[in-house]
C-alpha atoms as a PDB file:
ATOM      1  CA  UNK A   1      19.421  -3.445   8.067  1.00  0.00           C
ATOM      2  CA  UNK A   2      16.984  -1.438   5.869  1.00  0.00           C
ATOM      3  CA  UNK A   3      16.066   1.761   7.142  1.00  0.00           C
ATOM      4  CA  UNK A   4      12.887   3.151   5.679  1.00  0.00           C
ATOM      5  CA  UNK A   5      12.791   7.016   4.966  1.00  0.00           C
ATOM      6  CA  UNK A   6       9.914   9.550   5.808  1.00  0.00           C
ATOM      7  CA  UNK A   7       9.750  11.270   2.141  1.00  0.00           C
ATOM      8  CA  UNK A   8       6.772  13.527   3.281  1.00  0.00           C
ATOM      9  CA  UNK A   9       8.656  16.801   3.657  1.00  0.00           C
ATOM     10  CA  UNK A  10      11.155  15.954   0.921  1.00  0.00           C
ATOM     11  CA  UNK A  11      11.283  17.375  -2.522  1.00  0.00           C
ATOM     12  CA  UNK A  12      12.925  15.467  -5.063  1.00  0.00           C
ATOM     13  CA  UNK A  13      14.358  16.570  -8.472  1.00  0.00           C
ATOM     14  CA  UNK A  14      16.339  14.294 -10.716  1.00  0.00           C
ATOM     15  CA  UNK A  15      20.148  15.363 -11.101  1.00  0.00           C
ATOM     16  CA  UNK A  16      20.301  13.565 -13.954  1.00  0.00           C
ATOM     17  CA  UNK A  17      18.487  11.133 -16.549  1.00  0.00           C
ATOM     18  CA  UNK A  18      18.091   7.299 -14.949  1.00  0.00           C
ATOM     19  CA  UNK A  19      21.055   4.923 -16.077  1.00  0.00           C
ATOM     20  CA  UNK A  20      20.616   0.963 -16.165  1.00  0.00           C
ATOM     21  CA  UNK A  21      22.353  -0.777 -13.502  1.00  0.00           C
ATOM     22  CA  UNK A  22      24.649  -3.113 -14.712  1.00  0.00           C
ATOM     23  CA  UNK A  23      26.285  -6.036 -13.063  1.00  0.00           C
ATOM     24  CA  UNK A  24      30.112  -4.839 -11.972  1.00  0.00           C
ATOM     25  CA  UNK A  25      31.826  -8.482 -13.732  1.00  0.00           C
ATOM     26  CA  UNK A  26      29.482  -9.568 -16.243  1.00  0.00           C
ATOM     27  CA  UNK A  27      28.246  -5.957 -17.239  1.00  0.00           C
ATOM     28  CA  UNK A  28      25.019  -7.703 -17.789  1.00  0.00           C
ATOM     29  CA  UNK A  29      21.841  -5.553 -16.911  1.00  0.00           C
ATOM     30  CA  UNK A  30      20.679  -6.550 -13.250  1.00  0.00           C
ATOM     31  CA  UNK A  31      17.073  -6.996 -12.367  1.00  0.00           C
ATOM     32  CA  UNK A  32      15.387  -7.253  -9.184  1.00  0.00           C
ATOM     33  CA  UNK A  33      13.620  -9.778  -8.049  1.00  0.00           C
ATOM     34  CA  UNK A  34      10.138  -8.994  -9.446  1.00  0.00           C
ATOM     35  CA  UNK A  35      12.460  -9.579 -12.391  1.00  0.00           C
ATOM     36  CA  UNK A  36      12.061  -5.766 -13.660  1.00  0.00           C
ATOM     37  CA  UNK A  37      15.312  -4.182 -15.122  1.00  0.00           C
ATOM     38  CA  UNK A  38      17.302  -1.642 -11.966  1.00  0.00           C
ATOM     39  CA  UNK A  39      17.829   1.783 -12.889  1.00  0.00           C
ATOM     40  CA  UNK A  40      19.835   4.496 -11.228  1.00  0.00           C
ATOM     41  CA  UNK A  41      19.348   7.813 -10.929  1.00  0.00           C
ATOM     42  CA  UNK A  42      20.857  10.797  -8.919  1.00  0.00           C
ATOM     43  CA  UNK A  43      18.098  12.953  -6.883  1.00  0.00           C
ATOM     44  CA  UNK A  44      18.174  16.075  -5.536  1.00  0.00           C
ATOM     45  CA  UNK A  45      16.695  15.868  -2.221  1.00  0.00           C
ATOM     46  CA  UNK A  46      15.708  19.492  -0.458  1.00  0.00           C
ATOM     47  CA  UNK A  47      14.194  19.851   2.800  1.00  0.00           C
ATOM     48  CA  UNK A  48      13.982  22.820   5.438  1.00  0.00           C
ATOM     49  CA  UNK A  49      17.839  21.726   6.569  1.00  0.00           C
ATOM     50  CA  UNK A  50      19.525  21.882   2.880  1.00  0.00           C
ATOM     51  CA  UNK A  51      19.815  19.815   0.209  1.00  0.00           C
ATOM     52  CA  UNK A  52      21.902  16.460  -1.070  1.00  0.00           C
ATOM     53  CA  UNK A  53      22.181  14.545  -4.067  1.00  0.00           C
ATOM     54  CA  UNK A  54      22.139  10.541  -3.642  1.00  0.00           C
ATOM     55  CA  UNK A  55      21.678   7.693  -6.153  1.00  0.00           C
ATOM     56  CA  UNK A  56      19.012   5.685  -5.742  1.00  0.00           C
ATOM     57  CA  UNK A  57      18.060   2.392  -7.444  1.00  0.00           C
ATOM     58  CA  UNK A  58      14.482   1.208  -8.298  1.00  0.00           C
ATOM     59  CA  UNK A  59      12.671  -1.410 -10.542  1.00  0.00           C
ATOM     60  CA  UNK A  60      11.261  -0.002 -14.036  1.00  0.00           C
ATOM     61  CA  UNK A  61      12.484   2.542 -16.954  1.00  0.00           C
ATOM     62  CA  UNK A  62      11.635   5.675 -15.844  1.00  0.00           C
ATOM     63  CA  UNK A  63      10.307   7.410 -19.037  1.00  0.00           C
ATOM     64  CA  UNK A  64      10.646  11.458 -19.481  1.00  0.00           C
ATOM     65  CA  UNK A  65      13.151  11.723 -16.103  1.00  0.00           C
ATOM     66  CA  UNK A  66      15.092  14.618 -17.232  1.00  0.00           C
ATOM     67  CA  UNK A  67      17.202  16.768 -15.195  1.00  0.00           C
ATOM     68  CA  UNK A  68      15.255  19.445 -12.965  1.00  0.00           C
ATOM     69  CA  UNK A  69      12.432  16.578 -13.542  1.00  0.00           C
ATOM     70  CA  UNK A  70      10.070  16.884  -9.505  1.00  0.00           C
ATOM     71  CA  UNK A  71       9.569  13.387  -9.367  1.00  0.00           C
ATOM     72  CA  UNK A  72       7.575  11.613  -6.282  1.00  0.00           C
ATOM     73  CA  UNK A  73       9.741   8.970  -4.223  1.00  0.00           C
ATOM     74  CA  UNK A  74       7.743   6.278  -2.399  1.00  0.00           C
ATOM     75  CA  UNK A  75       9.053   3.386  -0.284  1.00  0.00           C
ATOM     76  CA  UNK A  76      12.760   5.120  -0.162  1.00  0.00           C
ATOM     77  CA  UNK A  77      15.182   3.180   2.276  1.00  0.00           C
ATOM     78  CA  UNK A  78      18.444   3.321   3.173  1.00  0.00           C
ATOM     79  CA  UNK A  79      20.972   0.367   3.369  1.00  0.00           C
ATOM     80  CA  UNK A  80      24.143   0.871   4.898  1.00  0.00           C
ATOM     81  CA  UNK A  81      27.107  -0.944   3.698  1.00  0.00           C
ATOM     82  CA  UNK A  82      30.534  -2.072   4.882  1.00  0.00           C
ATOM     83  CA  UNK A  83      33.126  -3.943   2.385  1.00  0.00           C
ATOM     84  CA  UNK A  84      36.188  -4.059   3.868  1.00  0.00           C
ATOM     85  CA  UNK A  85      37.844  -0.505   5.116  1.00  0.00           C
ATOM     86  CA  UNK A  86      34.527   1.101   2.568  1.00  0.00           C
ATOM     87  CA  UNK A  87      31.600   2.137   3.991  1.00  0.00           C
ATOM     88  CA  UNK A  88      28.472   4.073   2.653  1.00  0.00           C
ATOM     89  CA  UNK A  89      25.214   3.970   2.600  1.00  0.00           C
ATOM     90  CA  UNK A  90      22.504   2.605  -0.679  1.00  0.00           C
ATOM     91  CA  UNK A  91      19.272   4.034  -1.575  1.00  0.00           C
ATOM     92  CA  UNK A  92      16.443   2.317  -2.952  1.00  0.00           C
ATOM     93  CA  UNK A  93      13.282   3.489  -3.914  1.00  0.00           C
ATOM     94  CA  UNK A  94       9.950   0.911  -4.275  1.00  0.00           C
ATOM     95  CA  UNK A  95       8.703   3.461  -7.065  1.00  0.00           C
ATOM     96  CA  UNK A  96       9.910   6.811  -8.446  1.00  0.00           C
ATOM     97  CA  UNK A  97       7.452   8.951 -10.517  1.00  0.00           C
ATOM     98  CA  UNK A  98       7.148  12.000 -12.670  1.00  0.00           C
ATOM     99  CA  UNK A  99       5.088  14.752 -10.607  1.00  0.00           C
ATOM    100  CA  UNK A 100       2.565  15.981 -12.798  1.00  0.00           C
ATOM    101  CA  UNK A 101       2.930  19.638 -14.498  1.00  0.00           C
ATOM    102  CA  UNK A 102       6.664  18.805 -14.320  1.00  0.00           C
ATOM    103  CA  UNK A 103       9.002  19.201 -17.530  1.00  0.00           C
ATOM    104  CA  UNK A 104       9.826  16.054 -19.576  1.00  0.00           C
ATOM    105  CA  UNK A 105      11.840  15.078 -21.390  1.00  0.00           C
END
């Protein structure tokens, strides 16, 4: 079940520069299915209650994402996950993008 996330009173920073997501056997790059490389990146999420990082995976290179980048998050959900005794939850965004006046990279 995909659980979509209200990103309206969320500010998001990147953690760290976006990394390709690679297939765990083949260590080819995986796509998705609009056939666009994945990329993962850790956010910074703050909000009135605190603040978490989480990883989350979207569709395109994500030029100038530096860390301390504010980038805009749209169409974030959350998939939780059970494989075997491991649980957790996956984040994936529909579009992640640089907020303008922000520093680049």
């Amino acid at each position: 079940m995909k659980l979509p996330i209200d990103t309206s009173a969320i500010t998001f920073l990147a953690a760290s520069p976006a990394e390709p997501v690679v297939d765990f056997d083949t260590r080819q790059p995986r796509v998705g299915d609009d056939g666009r490389p994945l990329y993962s990146v850790s956010l910074v999420a703050l909000s009135g209650e605190g603040a978490d990082v989480i990883p989350v995976k979207t569709a395109g290179e994500l030029k100038g994402l530096a860390q301390g980048t504010a980038v805009k998050v749209t169409g974030l959900v959350a998939t939780p996950w059970t494989i075997g005794d491991r649980s957790g939850v996956s984040f994936r965004a529909e579009r992640i993008e640089l907020q303008p006046g922000s520093r680049q990279a």
